[in-house]
Protein backbone atom coordinates (compact mmCIF):
# COMPACT_ATOMS: atom_id res chain seq x y z
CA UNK A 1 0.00 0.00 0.00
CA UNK A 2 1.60 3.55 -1.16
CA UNK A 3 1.96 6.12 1.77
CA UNK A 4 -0.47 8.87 2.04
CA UNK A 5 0.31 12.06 0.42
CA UNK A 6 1.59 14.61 3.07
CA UNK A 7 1.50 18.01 2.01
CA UNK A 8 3.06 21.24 2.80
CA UNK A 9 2.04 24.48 3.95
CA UNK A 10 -1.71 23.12 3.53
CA UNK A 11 -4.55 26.14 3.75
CA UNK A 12 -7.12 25.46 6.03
CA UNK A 13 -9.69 27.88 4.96
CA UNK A 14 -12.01 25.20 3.72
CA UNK A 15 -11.96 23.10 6.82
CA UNK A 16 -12.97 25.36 9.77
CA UNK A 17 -16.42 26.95 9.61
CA UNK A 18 -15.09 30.51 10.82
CA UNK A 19 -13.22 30.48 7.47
CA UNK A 20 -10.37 31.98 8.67
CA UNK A 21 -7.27 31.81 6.35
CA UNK A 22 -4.74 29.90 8.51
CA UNK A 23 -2.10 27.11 7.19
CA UNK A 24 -1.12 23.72 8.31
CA UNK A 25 2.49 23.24 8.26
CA UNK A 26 2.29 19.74 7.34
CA UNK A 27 -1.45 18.12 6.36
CA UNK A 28 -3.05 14.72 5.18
CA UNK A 29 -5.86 13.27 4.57
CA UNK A 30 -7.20 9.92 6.73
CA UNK A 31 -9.74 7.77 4.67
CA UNK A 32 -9.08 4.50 6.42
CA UNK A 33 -7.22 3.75 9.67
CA UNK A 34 -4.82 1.96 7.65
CA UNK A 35 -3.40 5.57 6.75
CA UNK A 36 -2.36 5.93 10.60
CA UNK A 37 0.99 4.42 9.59
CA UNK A 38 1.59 7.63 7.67
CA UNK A 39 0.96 9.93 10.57
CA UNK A 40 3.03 7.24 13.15
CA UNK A 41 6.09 7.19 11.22
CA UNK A 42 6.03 11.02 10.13
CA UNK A 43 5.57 11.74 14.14
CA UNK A 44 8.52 9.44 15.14
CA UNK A 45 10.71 11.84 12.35
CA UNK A 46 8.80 14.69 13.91
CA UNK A 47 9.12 13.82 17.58
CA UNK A 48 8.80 17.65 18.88
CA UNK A 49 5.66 19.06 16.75
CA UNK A 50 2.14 18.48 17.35
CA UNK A 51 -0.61 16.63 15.90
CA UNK A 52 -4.05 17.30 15.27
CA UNK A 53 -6.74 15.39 14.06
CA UNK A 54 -9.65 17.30 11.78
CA UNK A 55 -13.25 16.67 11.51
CA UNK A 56 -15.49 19.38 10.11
CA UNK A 57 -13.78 22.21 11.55
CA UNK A 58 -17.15 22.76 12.89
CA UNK A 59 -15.90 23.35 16.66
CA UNK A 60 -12.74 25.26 16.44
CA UNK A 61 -10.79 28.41 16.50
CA UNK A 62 -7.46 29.06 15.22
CA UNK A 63 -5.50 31.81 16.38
CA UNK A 64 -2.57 30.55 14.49
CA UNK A 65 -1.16 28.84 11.75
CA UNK A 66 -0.85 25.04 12.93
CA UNK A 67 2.77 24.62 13.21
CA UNK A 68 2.65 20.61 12.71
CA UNK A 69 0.56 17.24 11.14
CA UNK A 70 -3.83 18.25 10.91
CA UNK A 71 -4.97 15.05 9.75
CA UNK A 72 -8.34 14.99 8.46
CA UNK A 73 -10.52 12.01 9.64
CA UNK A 74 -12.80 11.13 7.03
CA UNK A 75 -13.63 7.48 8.05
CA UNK A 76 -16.96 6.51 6.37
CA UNK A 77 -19.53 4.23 7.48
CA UNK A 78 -23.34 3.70 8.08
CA UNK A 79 -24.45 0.32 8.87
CA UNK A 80 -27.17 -1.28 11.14
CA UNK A 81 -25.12 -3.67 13.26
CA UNK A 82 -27.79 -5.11 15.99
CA UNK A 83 -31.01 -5.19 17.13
CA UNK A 84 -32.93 -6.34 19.82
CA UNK A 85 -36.58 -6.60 21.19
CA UNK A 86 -36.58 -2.57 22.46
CA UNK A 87 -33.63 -1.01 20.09
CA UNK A 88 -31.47 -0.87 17.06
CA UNK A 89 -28.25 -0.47 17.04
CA UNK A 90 -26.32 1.93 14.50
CA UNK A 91 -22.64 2.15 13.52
CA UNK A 92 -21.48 5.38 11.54
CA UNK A 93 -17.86 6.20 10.47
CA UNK A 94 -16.00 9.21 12.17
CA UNK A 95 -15.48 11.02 8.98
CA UNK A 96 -19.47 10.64 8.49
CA UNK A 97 -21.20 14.49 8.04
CA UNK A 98 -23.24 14.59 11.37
CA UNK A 99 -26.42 15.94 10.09
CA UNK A 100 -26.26 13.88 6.84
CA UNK A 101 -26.01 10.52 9.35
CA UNK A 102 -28.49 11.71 11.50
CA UNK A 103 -31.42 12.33 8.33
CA UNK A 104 -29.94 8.98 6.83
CA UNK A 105 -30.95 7.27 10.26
CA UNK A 106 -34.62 9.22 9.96
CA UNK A 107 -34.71 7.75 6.57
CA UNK A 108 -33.97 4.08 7.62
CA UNK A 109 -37.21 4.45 9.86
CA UNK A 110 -34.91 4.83 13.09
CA UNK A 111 -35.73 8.05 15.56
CA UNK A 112 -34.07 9.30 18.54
CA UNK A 113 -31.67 11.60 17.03
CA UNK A 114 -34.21 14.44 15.43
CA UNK A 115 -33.87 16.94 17.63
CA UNK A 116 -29.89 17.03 16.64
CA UNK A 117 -30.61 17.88 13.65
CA UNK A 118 -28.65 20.37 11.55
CA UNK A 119 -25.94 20.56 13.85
CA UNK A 120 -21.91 21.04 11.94
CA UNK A 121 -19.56 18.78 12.07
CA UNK A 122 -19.02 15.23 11.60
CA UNK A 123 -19.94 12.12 13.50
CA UNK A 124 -16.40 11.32 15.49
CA UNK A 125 -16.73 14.72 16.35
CA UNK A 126 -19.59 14.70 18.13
CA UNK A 127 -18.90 13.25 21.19
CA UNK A 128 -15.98 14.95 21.95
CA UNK A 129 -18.63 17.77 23.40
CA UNK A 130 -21.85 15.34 24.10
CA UNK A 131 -23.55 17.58 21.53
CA UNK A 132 -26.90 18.43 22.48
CA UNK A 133 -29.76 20.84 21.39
CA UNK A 134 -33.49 21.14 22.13
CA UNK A 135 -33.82 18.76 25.25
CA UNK A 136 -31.40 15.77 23.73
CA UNK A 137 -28.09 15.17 24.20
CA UNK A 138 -25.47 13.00 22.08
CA UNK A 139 -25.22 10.49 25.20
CA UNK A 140 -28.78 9.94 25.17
CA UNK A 141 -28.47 7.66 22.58
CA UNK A 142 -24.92 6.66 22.73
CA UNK A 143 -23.91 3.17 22.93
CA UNK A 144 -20.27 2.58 22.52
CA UNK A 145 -17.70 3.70 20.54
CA UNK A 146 -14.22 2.51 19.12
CA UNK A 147 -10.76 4.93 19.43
CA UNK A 148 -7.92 4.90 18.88
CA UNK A 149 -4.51 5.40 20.50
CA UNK A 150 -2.84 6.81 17.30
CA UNK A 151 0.46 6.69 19.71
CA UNK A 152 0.67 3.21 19.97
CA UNK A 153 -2.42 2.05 17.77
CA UNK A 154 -4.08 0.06 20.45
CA UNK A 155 -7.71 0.22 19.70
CA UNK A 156 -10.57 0.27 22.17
CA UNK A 157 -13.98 0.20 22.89
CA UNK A 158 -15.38 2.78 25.46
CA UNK A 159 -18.17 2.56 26.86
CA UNK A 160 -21.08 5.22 27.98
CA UNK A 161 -19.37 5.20 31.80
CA UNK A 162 -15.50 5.68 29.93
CA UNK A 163 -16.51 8.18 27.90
CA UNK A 164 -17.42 10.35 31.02
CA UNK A 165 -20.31 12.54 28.98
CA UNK A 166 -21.10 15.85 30.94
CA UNK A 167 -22.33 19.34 29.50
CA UNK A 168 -20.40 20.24 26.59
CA UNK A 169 -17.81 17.72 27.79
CA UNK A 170 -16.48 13.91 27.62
CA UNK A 171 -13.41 12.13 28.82
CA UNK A 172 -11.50 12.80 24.84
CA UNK A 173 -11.94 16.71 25.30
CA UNK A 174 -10.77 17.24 29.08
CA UNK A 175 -9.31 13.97 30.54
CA UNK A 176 -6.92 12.94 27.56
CA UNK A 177 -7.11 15.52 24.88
CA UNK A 178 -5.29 14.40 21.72
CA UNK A 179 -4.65 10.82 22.50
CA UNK A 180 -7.54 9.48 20.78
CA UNK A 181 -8.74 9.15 17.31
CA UNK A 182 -12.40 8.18 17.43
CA UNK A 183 -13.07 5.98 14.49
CA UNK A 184 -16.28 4.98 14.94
CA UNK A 185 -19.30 5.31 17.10
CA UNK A 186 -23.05 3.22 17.75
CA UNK A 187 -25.86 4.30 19.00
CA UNK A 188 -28.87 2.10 20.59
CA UNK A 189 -32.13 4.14 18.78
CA UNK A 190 -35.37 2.99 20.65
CA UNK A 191 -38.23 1.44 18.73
CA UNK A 192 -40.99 3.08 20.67
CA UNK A 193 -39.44 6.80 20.76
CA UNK A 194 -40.38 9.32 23.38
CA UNK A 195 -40.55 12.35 21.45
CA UNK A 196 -38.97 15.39 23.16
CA UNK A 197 -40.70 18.69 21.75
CA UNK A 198 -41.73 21.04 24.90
CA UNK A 199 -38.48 23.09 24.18
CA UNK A 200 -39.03 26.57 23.52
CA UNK A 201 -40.07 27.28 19.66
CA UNK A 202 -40.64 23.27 18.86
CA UNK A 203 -43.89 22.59 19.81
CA UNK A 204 -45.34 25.60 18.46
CA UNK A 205 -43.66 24.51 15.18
CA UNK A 206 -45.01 21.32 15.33
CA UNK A 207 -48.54 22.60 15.55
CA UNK A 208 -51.08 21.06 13.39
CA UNK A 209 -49.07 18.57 12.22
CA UNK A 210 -48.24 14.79 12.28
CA UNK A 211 -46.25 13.75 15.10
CA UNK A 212 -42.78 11.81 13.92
CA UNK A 213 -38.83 12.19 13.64
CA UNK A 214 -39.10 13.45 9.83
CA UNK A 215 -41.67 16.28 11.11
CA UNK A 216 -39.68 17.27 14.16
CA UNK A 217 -36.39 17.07 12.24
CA UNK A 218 -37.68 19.63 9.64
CA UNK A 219 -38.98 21.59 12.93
CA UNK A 220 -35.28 21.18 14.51
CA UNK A 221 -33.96 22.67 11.10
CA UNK A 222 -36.29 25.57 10.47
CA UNK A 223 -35.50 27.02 13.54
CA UNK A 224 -31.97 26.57 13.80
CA UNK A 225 -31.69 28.31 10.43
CA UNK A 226 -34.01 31.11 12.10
CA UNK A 227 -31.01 31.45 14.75
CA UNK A 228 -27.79 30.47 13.41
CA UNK A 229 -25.96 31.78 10.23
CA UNK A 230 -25.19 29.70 7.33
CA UNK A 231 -21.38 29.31 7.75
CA UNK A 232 -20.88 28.99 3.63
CA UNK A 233 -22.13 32.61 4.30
CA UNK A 234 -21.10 33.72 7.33
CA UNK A 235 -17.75 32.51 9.17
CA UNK A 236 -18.97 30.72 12.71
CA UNK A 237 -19.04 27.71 14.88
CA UNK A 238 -22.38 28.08 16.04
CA UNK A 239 -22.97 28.90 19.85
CA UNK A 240 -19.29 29.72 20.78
CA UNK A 241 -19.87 30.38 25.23
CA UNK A 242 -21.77 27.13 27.04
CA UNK A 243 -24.85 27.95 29.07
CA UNK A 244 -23.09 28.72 32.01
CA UNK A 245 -23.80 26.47 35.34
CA UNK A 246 -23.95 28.50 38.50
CA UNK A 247 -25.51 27.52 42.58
CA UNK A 248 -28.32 28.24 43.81
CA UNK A 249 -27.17 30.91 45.80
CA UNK A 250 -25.38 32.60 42.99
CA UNK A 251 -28.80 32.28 40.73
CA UNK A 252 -31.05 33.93 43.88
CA UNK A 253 -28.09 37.14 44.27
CA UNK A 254 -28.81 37.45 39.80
CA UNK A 255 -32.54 37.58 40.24
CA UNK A 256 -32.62 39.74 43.12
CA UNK A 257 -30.64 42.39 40.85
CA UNK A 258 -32.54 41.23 37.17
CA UNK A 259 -35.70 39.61 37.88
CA UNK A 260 -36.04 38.70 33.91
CA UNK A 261 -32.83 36.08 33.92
CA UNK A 262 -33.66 33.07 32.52
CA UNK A 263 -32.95 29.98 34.21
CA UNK A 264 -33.16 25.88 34.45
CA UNK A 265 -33.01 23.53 37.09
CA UNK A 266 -29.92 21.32 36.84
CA UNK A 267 -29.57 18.63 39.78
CA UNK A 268 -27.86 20.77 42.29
CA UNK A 269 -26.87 23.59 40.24
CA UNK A 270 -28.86 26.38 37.73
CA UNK A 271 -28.10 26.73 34.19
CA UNK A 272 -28.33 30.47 33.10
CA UNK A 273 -28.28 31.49 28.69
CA UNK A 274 -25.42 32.90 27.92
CA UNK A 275 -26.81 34.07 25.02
CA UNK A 276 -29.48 36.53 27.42
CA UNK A 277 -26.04 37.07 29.46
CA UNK A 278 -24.18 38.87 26.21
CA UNK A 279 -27.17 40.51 25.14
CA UNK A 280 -27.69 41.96 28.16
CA UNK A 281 -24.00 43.80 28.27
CA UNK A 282 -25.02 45.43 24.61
CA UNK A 283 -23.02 42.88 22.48
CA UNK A 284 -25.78 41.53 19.88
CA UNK A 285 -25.36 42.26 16.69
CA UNK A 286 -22.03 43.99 17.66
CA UNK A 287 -19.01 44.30 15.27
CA UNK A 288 -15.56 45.01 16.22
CA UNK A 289 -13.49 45.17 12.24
CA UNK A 290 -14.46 42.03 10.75
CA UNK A 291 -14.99 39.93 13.96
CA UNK A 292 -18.51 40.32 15.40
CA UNK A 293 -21.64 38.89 17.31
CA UNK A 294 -25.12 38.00 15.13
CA UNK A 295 -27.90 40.07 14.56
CA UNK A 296 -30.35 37.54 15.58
CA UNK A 297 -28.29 35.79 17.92
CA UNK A 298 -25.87 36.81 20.50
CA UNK A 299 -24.43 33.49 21.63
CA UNK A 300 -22.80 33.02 17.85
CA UNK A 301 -19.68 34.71 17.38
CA UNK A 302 -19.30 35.43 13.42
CA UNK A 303 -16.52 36.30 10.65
CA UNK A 304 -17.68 39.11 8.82
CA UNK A 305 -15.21 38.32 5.83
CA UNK A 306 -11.32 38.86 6.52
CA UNK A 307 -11.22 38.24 10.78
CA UNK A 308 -8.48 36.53 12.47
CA UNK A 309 -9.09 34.04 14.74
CA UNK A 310 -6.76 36.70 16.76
CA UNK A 311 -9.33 39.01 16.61
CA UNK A 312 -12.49 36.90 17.21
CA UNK A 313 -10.52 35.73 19.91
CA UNK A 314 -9.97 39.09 21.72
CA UNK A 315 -14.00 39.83 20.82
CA UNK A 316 -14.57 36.78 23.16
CA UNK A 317 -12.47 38.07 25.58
CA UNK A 318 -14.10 40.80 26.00
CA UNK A 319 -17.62 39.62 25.90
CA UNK A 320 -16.21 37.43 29.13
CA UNK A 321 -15.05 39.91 30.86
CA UNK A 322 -18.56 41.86 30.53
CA UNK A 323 -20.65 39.38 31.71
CA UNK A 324 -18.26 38.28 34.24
CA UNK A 325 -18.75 42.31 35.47
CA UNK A 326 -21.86 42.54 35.33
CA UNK A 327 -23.44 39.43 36.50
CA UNK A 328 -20.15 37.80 38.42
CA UNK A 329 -20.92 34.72 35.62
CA UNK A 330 -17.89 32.90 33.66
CA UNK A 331 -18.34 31.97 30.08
CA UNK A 332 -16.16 29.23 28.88
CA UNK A 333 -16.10 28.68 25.10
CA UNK A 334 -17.46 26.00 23.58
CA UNK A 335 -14.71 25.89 20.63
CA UNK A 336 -11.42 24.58 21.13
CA UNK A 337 -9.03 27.44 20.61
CA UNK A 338 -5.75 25.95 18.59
CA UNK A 339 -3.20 27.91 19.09
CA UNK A 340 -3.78 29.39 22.75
């Protein structure tokens, strides 16, 4: 088998959604694990530069040209491998388009992952965050999934426990970042669904009509597209701060001082929208040069055309440090930041 083609000095415009015109010093392209030879043996010649491995781009910033290997992971599978008296279970590739996998599952007569639809990025991606929107989370319906220790190419299975899902969070994002290589990933899809529309916006979408995955995908769509940009248009990654978490005690002292905050019960703690957080320090719609907020939505940090991820970088900074001001609230970005 011929080695994969490394290049040089590889633009990554096309492969993160901000669009921002950054280089890879060294890139290739991964269409089977079989390729991970390629990327072993160049890191073993390249012991002191770093490697990173590329999905959609969907959930990243770069403040600086990548100074070593971005692999691109476009593994691709989609296969019904089980099913029992209560579920089916589903297999997709890593290098699978998320919302393409999730409509292709719809398709196949399988629900449970509608109300994730539309979301960027691809599937090996997505639970490196436990991607969630409208009541549903990725580990909802997460079964296992197999990685990869590109390092010494031992490959195993992790299960719903190893992979540690929390908000925004799983064991390959904050407990071992970059060891991994998720390859693929199954999820168990009930038979009898329990549909989850009482989220702001869905049900009175869904008014009128037939009840079903297809119908509350094309609900889940419609209104993300009401919210978020189109990143072909618009440079983003979609909400860029997490809903911040914050005690009980610290959500009584922000009502007592703005009685509108928005809030949800979480176990022990409150979640708060950081998108009502920003908009309430003046920052929606906001543009600083090229890097700015979204008219219609002031959680989404956007690239009005020529940006650096410098500058949308210092943008969030600032929006931080505002809220933190105001309301005594941390944001932490959802994007990794490469080059930090």
């Amino acid at each position: 088998m011929p080695r994969m083609k490394i290049y040089e000095h590889y633009s990554l415009k096309a492969l993160n959604t901000f669009g921002l015109e950054v280089q890879a010093r060294y890139f290739c392209s991964l269409p089977t694990l079989g390729g991970l030879k390629t990327v072993m043996l160049w890191r073993r010649e390249h012991p002191d530069l770093p490697v990173l491995f590329l999905g959609g781009g969907s959930n990243m910033l770069f403040i600086a040209d990548f100074p070593g290997m971005v692999v691109q992971v476009r593994l691709a599978e989609r296969k019904v491998i089980a099913e029992d008296q209560h579920y089916v279970y589903v297999r997709a590739g890593a290098g699978e388009n998320w919302h393409e996998f999730v409509r292709w599952t719809l398709g196949q007569g399988y629900a449970g992952l509608e109300n994730l639809s539309l979301i960027p990025g691809t599937v090996g991606a997505a639970p490196m965050q436990n991607i969630g929107a409208y009541g549903v989370e990725l580990k909802d319906h997460f079964y296992e999934l197999d990685a990869l220790d590109w390092r010494t190419a031992e490959l195993r299975k992790f299960s719903l426990d190893d992979c540690a899902f929390a908000y925004r969070d799983s064991h390959f994002k904050s407990v071992e970042p970059g060891r991994w290589l998720i390859a693929t990933v199954t999820f168990r899809l009930p038979k009898q669904p329990v549909w989850k529309t009482n989220y702001a916006g869905v049900s009175e979408s869904l008014a009128g009509k037939v009840l079903d995955a297809l119908s509350i995908s094309d609900a889940i769509m419609t209104l993300r597209q009401s919210k978020l940009p189109d990143p072909a248009i618009l440079g983003n990654a979609g909400s860029f701060f997490k809903n911040p978490l914050v005690t009980v005690e610290a959500f009584a002292a922000i009502k007592a001082k703005f009685p509108d905050c928005p809030a949800w019960t979480q176990e022990s703690l409150v979640k708060l929208s950081a998108g009502w957080l920003i908009d309430q320090c003046g920052w929606k719609g906001k543009r600083v040069g090229d890097a700015g907020t979204y008219a219609q939505h002031a959680l989404v940090l956007v690239n009005h055309g020529q940006a650096s991820g410098v500058e949308i970088w210092q943008l969030a900074q600032a929006i931080i440090a505002s809220v933190q001001d105001k309301f005594g609230v941390c944001l932490e970005p959802e994007p990794q930041v490469i080059g930090k």
